[in-house]
Protein backbone atom coordinates (compact mmCIF):
# COMPACT_ATOMS: atom_id res chain seq x y z
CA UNK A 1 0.00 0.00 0.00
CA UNK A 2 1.62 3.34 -1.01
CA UNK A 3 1.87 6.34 1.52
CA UNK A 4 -0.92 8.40 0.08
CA UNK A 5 -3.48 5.08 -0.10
CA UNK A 6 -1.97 5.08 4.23
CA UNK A 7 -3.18 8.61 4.12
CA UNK A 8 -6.24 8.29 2.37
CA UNK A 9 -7.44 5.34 4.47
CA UNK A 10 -6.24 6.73 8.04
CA UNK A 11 -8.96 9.59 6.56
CA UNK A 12 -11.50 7.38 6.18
CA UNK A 13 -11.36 5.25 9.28
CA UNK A 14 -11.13 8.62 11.13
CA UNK A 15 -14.43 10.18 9.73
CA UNK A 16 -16.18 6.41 11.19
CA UNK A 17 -14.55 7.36 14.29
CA UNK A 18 -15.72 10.74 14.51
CA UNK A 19 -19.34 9.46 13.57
CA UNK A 20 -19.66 6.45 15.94
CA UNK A 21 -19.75 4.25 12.97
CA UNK A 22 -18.53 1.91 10.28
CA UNK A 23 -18.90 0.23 6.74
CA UNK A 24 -21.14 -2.06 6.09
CA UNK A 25 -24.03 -3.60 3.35
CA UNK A 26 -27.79 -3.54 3.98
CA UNK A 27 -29.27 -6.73 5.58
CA UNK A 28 -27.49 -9.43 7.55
CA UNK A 29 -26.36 -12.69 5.82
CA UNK A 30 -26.78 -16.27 6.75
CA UNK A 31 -24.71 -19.52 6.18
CA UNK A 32 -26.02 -22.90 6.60
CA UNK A 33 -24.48 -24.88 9.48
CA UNK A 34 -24.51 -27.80 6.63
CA UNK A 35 -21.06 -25.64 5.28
CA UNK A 36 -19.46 -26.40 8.12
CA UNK A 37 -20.26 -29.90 8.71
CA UNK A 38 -20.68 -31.64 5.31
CA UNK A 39 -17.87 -34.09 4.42
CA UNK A 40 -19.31 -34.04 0.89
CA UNK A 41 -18.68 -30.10 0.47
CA UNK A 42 -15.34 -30.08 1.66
CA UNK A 43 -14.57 -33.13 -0.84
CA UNK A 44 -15.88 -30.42 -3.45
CA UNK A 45 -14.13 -27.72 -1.93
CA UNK A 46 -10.80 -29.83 -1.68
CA UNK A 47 -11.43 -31.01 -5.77
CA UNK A 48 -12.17 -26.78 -6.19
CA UNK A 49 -10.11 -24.24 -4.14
CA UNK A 50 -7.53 -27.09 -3.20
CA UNK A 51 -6.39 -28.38 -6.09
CA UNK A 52 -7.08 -25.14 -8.90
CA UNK A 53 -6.33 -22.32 -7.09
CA UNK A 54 -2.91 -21.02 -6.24
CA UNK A 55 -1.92 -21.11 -2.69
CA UNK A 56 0.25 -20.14 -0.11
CA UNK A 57 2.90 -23.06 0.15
CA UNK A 58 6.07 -21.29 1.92
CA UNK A 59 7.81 -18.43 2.49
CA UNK A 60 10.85 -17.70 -0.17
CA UNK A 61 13.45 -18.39 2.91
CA UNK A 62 12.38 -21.81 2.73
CA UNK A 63 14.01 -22.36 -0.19
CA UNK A 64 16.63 -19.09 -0.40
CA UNK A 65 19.53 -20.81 -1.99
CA UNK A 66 19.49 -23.10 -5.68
CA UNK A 67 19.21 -26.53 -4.38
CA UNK A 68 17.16 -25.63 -1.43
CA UNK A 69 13.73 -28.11 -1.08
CA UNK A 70 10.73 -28.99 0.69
CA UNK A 71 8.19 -31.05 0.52
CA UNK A 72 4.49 -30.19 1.10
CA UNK A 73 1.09 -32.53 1.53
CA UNK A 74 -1.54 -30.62 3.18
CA UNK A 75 -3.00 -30.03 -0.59
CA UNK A 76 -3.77 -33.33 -0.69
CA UNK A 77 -1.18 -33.45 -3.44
CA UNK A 78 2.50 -34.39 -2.72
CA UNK A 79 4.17 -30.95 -3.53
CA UNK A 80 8.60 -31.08 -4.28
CA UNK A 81 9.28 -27.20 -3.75
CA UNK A 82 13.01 -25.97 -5.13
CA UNK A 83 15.23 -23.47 -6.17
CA UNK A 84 16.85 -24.60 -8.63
CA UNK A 85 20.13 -23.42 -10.10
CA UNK A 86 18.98 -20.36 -11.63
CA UNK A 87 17.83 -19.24 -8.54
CA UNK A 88 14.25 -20.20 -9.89
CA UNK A 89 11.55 -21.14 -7.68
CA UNK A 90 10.01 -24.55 -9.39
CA UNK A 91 7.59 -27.09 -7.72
CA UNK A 92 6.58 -30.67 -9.06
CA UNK A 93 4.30 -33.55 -8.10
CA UNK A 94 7.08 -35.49 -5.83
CA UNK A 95 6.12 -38.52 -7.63
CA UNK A 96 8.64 -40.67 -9.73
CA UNK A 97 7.11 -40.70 -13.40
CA UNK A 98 8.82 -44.69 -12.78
CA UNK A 99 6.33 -46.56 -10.68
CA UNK A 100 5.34 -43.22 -8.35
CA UNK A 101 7.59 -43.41 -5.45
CA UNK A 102 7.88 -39.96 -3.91
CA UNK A 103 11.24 -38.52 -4.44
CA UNK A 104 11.91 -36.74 -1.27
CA UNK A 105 10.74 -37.16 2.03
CA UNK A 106 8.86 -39.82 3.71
CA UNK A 107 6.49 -42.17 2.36
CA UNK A 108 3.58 -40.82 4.71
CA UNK A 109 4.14 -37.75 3.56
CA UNK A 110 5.41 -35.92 6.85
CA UNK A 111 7.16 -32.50 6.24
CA UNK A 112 10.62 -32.10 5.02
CA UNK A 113 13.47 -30.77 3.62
CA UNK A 114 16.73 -29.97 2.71
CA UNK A 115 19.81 -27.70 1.15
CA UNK A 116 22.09 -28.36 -1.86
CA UNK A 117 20.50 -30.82 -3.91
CA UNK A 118 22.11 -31.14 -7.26
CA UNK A 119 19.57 -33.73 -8.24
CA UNK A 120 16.97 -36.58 -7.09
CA UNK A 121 16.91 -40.26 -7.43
CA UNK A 122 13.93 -42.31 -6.64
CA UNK A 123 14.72 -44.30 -3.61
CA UNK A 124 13.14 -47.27 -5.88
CA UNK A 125 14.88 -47.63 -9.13
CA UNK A 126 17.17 -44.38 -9.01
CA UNK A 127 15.81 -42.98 -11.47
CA UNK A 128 17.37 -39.48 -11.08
CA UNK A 129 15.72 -35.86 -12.15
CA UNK A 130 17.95 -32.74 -12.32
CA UNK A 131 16.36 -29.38 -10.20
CA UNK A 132 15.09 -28.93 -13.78
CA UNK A 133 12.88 -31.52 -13.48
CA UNK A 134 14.48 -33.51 -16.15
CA UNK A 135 15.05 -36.75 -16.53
CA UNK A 136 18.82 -37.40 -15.90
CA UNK A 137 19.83 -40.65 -15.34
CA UNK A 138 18.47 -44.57 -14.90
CA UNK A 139 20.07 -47.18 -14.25
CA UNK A 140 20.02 -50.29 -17.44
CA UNK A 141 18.34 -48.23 -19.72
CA UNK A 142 18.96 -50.64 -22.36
CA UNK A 143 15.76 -52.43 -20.70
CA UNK A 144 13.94 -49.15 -21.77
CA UNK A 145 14.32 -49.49 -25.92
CA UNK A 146 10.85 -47.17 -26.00
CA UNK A 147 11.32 -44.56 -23.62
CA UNK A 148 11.46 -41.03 -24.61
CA UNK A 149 13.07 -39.34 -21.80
CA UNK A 150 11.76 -35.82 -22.58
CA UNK A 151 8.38 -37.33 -21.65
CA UNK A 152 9.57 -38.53 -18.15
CA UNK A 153 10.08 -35.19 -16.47
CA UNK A 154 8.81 -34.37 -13.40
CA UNK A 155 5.29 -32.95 -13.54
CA UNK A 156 5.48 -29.46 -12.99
CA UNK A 157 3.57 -27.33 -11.37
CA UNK A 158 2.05 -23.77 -11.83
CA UNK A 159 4.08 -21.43 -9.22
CA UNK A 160 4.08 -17.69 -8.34
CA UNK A 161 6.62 -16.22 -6.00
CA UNK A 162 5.45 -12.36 -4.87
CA UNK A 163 5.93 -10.53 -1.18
CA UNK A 164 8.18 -13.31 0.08
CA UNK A 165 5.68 -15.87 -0.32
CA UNK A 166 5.85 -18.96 -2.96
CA UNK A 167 2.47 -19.78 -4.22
CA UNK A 168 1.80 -23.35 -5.95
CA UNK A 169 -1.20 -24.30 -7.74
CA UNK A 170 -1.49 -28.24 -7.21
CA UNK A 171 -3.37 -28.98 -10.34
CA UNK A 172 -1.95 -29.26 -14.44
CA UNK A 173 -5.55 -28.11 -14.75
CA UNK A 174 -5.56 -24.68 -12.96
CA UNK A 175 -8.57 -22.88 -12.94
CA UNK A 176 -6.91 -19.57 -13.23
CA UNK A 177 -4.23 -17.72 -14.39
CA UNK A 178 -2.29 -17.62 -11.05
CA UNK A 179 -0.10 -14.46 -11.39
CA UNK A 180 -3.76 -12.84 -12.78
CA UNK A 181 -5.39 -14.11 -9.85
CA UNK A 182 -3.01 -12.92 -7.52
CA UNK A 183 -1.95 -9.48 -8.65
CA UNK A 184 -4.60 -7.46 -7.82
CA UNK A 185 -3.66 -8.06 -4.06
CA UNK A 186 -0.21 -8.90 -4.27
CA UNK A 187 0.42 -5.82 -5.56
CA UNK A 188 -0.63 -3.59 -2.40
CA UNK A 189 1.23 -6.71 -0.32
CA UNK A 190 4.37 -5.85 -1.96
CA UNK A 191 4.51 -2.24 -0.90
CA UNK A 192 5.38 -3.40 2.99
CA UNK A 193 8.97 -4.99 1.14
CA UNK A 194 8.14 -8.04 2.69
CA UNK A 195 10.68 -9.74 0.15
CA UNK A 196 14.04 -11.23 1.65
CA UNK A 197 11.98 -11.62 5.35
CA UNK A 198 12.96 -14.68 7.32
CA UNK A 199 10.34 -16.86 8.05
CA UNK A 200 10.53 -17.04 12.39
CA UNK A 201 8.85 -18.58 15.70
CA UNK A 202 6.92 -21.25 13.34
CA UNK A 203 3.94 -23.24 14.91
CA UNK A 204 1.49 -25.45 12.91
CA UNK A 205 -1.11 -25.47 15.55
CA UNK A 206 -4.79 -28.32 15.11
CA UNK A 207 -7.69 -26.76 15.85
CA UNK A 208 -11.31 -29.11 16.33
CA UNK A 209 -13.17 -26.70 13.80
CA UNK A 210 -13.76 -25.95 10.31
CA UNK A 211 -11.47 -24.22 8.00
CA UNK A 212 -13.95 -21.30 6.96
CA UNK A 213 -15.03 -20.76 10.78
CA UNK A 214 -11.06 -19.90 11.10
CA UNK A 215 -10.89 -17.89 7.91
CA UNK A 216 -14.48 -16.25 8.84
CA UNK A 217 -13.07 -15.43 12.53
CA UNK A 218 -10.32 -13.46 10.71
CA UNK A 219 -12.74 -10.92 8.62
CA UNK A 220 -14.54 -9.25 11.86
CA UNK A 221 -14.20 -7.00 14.72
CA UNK A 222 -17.47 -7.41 16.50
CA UNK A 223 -15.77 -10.48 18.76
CA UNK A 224 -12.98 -8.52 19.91
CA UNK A 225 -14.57 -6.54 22.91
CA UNK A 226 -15.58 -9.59 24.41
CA UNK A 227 -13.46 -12.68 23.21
CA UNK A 228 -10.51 -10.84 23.38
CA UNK A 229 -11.24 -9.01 26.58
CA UNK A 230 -8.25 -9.92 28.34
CA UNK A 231 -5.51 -9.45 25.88
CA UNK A 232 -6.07 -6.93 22.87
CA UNK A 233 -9.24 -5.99 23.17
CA UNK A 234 -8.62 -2.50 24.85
CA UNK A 235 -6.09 -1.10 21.61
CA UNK A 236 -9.16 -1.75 19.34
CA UNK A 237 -12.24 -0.09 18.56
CA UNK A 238 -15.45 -2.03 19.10
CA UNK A 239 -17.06 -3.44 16.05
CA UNK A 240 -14.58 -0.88 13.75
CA UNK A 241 -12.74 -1.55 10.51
CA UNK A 242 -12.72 -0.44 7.00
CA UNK A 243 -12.94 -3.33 3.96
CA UNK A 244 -11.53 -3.34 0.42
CA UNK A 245 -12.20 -5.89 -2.12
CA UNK A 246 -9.55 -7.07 -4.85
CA UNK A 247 -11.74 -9.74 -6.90
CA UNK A 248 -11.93 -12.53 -4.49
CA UNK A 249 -9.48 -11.35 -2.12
CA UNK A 250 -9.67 -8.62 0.63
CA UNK A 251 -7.77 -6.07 2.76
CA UNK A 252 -8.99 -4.82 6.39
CA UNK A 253 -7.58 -2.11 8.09
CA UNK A 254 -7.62 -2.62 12.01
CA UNK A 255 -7.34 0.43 13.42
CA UNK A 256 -5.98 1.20 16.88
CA UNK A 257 -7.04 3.95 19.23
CA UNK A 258 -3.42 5.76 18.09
CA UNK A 259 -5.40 7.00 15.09
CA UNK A 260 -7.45 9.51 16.71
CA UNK A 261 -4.59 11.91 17.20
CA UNK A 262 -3.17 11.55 13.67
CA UNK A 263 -3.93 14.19 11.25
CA UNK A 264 -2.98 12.98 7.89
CA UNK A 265 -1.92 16.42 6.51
CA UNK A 266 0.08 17.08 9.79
CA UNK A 267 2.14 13.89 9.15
CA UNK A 268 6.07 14.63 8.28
CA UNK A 269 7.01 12.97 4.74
CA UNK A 270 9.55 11.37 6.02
CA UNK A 271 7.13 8.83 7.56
CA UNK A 272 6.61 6.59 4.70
CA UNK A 273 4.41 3.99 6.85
CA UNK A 274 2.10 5.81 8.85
CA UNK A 275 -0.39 3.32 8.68
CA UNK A 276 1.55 0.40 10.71
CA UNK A 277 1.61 2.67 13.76
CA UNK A 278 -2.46 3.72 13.27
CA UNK A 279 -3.23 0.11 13.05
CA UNK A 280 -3.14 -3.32 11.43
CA UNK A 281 -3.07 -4.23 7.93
CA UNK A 282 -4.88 -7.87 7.54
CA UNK A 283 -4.86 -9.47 4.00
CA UNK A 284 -7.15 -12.20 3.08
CA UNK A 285 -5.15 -14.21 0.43
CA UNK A 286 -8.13 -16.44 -1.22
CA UNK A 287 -9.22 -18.78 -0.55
CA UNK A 288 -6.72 -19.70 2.88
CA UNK A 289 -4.74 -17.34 3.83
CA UNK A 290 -3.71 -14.39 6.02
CA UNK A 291 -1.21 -11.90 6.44
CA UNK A 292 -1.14 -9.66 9.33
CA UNK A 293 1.22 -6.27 8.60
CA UNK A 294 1.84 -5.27 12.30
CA UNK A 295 4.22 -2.14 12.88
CA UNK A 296 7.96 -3.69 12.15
CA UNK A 297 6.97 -7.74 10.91
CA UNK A 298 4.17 -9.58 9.10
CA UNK A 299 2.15 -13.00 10.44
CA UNK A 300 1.72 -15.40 7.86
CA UNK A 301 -0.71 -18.11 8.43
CA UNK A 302 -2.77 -20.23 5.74
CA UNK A 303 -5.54 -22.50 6.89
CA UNK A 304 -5.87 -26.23 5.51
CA UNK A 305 -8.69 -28.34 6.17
CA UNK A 306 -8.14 -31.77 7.52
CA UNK A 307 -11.93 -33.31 7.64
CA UNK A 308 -15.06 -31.16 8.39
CA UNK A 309 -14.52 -30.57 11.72
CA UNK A 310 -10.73 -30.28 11.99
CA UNK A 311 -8.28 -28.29 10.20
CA UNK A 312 -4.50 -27.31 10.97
CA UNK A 313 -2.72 -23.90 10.69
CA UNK A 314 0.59 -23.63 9.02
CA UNK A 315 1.74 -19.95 10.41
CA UNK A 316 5.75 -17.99 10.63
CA UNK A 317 6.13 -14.48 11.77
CA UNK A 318 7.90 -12.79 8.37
CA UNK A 319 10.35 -10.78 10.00
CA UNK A 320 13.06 -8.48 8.09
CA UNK A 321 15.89 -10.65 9.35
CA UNK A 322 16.86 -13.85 11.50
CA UNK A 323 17.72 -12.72 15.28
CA UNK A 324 21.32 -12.31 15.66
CA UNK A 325 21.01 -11.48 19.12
CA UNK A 326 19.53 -12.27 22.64
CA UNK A 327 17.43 -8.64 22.89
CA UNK A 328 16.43 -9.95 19.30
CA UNK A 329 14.86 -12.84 20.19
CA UNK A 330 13.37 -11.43 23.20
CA UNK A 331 11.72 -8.83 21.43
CA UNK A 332 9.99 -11.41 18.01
CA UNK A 333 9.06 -13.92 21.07
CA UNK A 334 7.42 -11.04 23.18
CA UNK A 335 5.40 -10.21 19.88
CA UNK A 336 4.74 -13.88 19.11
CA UNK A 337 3.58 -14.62 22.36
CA UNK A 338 1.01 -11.62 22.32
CA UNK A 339 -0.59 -12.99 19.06
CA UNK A 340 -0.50 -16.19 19.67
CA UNK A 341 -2.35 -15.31 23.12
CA UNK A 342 -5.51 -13.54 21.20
CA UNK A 343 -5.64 -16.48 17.94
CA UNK A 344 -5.68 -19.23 21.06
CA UNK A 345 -9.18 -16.93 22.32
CA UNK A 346 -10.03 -17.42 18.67
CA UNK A 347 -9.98 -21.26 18.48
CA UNK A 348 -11.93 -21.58 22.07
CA UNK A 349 -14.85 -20.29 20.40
CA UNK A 350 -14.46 -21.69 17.03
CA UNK A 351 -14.18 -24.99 18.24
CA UNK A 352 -16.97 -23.73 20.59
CA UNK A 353 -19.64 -22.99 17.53
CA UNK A 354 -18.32 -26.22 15.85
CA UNK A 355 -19.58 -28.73 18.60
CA UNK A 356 -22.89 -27.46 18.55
CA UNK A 357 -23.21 -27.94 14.63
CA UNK A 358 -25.64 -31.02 15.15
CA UNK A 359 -27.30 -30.01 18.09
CA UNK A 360 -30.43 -28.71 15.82
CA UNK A 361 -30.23 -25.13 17.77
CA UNK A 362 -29.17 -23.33 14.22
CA UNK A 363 -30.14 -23.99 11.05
CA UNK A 364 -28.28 -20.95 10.18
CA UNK A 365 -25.49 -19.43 11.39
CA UNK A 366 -25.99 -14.91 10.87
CA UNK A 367 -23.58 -12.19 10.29
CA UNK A 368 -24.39 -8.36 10.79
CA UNK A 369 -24.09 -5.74 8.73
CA UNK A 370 -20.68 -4.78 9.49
CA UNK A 371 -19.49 -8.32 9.21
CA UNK A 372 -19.93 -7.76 5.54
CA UNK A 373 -16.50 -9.56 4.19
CA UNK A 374 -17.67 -12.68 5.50
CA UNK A 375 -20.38 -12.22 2.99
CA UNK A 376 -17.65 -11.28 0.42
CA UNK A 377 -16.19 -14.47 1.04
CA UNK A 378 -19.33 -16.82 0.63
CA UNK A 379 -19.61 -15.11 -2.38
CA UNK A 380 -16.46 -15.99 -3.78
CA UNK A 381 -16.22 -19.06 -2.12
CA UNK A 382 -19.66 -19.94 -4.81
CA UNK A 383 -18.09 -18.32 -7.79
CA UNK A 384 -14.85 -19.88 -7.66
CA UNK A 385 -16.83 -23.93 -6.91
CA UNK A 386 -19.14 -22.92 -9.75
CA UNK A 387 -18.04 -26.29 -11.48
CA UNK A 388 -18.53 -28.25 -8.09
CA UNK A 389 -21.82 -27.51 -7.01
CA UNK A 390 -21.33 -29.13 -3.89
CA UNK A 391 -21.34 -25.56 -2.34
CA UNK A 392 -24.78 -24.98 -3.50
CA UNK A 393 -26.13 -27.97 -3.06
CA UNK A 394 -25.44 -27.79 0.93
CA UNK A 395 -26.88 -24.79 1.07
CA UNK A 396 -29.97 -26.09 -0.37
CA UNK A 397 -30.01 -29.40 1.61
CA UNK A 398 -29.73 -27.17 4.85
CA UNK A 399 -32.58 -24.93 3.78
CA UNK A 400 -34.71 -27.53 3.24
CA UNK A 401 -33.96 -28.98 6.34
């Protein structure tokens, strides 16, 4: 976000201030509890959003040197992320195009990874791919009189690296365009330099609720006053923040009761970032992800569902370098700890609204007004499944319920 967008929104949030109020769309909006609880939507929203869409994989320190690798699963695909020796950012299905072994870590499909590769052999048959992808090598190829070997690469992947973050489409059937589908938001994301920031304090926390109650709990204010009552709840306004939509993807501004003695046009020039000490900057990467911009770092956590009532958060703080000191370290983990404190209030009461799915108490589940991004999501959450009409379909098997 450039300085005179900071301006021009710190003016904006300020006249809801001065007027007791805040944006929002006419009429409330309801959800069926059936989108929360249907194993046969989020098999439609895994085929959709999960496999066709680009998303969030790692951050570019994951893989900051050629040779660099990880693997990643929670796609539902098995993902080989590398730099390879052009300093290129390349991901492939970490399958052997032999007989399918994966290539790099292990066989469940656990997390890993490594530095200076030069290559990778299947731990099968050996046969060995380049960081290219290429086939390289294979032991008594005679026995292989038909093979082509330019049709034995790896199977690439689509893959987008912008604002320190490597997006991977999962699919050789995207849906979209992926550096289309991500510029519109990625482009305001870039403006905090977030590029070269060292991923830090990593947790991959499992929460007993949906993935959209934890994406949905991330596009609101109205909880804060109460759910967050005993740790940030009192540098917040009540019920306050100011929404912009990039196609399916969103930017709130939090603000923070520092803003109401800020005077854009009094601001010196100097201060390029005014907006990181009026508030916080949260980006809604669709369809999982988030990115906090606090005052001096970034939080960077992306949402994957693991049945209909559990999901697991892989989340870093993105800070502008790796602690090279004790006051360092004291400072990231004092600033870790306070977030971590308020999302931990966030997953008591998602987990809260998810064991009461199947009580019969709701049919529906409503959002206010001012809760209108949730709506924004829905909404794009049905135009992007628009060939898996899954997400309809609950909808109508809840209503008719």
């Amino acid at each position: 976000m450039k300085r005179d967008q900071q301006l021009a929104l710190i003016e904006r949030t300020r006249r809801h201030i001065d007027a007791r109020s805040t944006e929002r769309e006419p009429g409330c909006f309801r959800t069926p509890v059936a989108l929360y609880d249907d194993p046969a939507l989020l098999e439609a929203e895994r085929a959709s959003l999960f496999r066709r869409y680009p998303l969030a994989i790692a951050t570019s320190d994951r893989i900051a040197a050629p040779g660099d690798w990880i693997t990643h699963d929670r796609t539902g695909v098995p993902i080989l992320l590398l730099r390879d020796a052009d300093g290129r950012a390349r991901a492939y299905l970490n399958a052997c195009r032999h007989r399918g072994a994966r290539l790099a870590g292990p066989p469940d499909g656990r997390p890993a990874g490594g530095s200076g590769a030069r290559a990778f052999a299947c731990p099968y048959h050996a046969w060995t791919y380049g960081l290219d992808g290429r086939l390289a090598a294979l032991p008594h190829g005679h026995g292989f009189p038909d093979l082509e070997a330019a049709r034995c690469s790896l199977t690439a992947l689509p893959v987008t690296e912008r604002a320190g973050i490597v997006f991977v489409t999962p699919s050789t059937d995207p849906a979209v365009d992926a550096d289309a589908w991500l510029d519109p938001i990625l482009a305001d994301l870039e403006n905090w330099n977030l590029q070269g920031h060292t991923a830090y304090a990593p947790k991959t926390p499992h929460i007993a609720a949906n993935w959209k109650f934890q994406m949905e709990g991330s596009m609101e204010t109205y909880h804060f006053r109460h759910a967050h009552r005993q740790t940030i709840a009192g540098m917040f306004f009540d019920a306050l923040s100011v929404f912009d939509r990039f196609g399916p993807h969103m930017r709130l501004f939090l603000p923070k009761k520092e803003i109401r003695g800020m005077d854009p046009a009094a601001l010196p020039a100097e201060m390029r970032e005014p907006i990181r000490i009026a508030g916080n900057i949260l980006y809604v990467i669709f369809p999982n992800t988030i990115v906090l911009v606090q005052p001096d770092h970034a939080q960077l956590n992306t949402v994957w569902p693991l049945d209909p009532g559990r999901s697991v958060i892989e989340a870093c703080m993105m800070v502008p370098q790796a602690p090279a000191t004790e006051k360092a370290r004291r400072h990231w983990d004092r600033n870790s700890d306070i977030f971590w404190a308020a999302i931990r209030e966030d997953y008591e009461m998602m987990e809260s609204m998810q064991s009461t799915l199947r009580s019969g108490a709701n049919a529906d589940l409503v959002f206010a007004e001012f809760e209108h991004s949730v709506r924004w999501f829905h909404e794009a959450m049905a135009q992007a499944m628009g060939a898996t009409p899954g997400y309809l379909q609950a909808a109508e098997r809840a209503g008719a319920a």
